[in-house]
C-alpha atoms as a PDB file:
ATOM      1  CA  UNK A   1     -33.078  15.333 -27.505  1.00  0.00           C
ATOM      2  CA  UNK A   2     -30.837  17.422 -28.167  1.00  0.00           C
ATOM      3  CA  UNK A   3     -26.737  16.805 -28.231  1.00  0.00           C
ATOM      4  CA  UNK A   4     -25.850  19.913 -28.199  1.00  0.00           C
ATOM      5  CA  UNK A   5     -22.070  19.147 -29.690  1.00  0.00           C
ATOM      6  CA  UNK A   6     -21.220  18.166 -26.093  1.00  0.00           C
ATOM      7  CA  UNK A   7     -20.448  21.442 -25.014  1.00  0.00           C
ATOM      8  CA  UNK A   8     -20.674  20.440 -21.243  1.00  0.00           C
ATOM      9  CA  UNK A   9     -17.349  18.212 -21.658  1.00  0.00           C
ATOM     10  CA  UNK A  10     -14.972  18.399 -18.848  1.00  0.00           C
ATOM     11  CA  UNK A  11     -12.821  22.139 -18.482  1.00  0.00           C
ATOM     12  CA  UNK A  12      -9.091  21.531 -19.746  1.00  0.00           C
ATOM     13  CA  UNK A  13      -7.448  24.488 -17.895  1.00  0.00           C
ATOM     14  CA  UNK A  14      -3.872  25.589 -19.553  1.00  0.00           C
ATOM     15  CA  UNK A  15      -0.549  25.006 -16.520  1.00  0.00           C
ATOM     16  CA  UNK A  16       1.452  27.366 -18.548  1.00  0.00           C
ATOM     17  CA  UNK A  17       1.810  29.765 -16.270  1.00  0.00           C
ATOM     18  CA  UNK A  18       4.798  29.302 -14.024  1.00  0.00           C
ATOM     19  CA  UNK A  19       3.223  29.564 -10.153  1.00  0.00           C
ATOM     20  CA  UNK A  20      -0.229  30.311 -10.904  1.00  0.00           C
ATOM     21  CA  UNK A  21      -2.970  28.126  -9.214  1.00  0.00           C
ATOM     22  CA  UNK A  22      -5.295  25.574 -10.838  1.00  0.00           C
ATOM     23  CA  UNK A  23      -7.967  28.241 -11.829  1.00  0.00           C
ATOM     24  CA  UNK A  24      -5.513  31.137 -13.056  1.00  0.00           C
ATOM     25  CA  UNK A  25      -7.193  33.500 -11.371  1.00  0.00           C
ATOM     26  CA  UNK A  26      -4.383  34.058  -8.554  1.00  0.00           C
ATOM     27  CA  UNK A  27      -1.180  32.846  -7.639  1.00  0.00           C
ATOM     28  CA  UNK A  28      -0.308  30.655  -5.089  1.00  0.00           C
ATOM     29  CA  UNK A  29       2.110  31.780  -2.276  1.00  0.00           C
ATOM     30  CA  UNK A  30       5.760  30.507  -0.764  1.00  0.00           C
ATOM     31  CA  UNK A  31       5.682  29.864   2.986  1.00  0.00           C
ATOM     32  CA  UNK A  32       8.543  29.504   4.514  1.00  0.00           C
ATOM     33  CA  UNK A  33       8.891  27.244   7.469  1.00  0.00           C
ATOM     34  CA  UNK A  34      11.019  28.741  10.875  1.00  0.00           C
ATOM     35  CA  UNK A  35      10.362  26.045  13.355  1.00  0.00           C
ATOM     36  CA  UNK A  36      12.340  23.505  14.824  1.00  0.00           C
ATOM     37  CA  UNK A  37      10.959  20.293  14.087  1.00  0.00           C
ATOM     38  CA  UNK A  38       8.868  18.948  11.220  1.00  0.00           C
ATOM     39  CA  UNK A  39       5.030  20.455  10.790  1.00  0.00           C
ATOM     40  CA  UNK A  40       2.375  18.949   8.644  1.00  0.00           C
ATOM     41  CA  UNK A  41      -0.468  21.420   8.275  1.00  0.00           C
ATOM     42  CA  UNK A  42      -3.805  20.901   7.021  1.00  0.00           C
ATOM     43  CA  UNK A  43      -5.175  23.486   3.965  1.00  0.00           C
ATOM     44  CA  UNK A  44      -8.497  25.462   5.725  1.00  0.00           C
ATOM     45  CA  UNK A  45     -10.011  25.560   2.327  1.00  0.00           C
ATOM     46  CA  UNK A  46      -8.766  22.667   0.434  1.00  0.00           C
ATOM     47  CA  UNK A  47      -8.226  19.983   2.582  1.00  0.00           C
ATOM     48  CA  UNK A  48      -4.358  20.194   1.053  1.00  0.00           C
ATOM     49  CA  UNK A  49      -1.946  18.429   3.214  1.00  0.00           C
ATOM     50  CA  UNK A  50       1.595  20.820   3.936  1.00  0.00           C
ATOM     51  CA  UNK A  51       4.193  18.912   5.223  1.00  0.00           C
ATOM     52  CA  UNK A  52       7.092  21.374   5.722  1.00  0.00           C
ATOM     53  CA  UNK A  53       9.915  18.665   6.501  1.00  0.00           C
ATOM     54  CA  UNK A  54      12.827  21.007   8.418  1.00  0.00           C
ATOM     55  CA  UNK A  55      13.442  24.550   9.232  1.00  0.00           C
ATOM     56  CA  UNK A  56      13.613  27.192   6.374  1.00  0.00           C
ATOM     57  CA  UNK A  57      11.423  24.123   4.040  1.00  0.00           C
ATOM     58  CA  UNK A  58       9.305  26.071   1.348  1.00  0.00           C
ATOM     59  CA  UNK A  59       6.045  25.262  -0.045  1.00  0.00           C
ATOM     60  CA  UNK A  60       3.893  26.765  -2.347  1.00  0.00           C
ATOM     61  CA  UNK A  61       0.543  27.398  -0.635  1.00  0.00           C
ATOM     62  CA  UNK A  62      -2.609  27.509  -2.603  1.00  0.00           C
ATOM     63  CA  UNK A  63      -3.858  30.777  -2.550  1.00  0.00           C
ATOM     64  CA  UNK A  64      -7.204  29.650  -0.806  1.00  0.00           C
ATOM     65  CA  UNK A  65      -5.347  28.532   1.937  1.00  0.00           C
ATOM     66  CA  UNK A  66      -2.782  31.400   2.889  1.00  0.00           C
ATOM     67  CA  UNK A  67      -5.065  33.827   4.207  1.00  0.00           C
ATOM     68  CA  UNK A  68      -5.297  31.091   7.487  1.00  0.00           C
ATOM     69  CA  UNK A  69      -1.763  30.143   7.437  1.00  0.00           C
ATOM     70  CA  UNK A  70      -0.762  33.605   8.035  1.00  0.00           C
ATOM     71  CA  UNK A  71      -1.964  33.198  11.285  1.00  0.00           C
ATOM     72  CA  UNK A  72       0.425  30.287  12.063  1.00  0.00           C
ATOM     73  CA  UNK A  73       3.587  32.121  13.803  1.00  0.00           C
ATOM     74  CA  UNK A  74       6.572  29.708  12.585  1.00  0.00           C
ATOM     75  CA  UNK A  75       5.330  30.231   8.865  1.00  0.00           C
ATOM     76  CA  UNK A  76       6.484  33.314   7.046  1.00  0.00           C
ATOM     77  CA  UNK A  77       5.035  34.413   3.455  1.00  0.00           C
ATOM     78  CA  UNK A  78       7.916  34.454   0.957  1.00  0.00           C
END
């Protein structure tokens, strides 16, 4: 058998990067929320719960998920 130097240990990915997502590849977006009362909204591609608490609330949105919550009138990309 072969060890191999247990090259298939788990992927440490650097957070330096101030508002990049998890994988680096691209950032994640602000959403801005103009409603009146509270909305929790589900991520289409992660599953991520977005609970935007008041009027004008920002979140950052993982970049997976903004492409759908475009489409959601009383959020506005930052």
């Amino acid at each position: 058998m072969c060890n191999c130097g247990n090259k298939r240990g788990p992927l440490v990915l650097s957070s330096g990067q101030a508002g990049a997502s998890a994988t680096g590849i691209w950032s994640d977006i602000w959403f801005e929320y103009t409603g009146g009362t509270a909305l929790t909204v589900k991520g289409f591609i992660t599953g991520r719960m977005y609970r935007f608490s008041e009027r004008g609330a920002l979140l950052l949105v993982d970049y997976r998920d903004a492409a759908k919550m475009l489409l959601i009138p009383s959020l506005k990309r930052k």
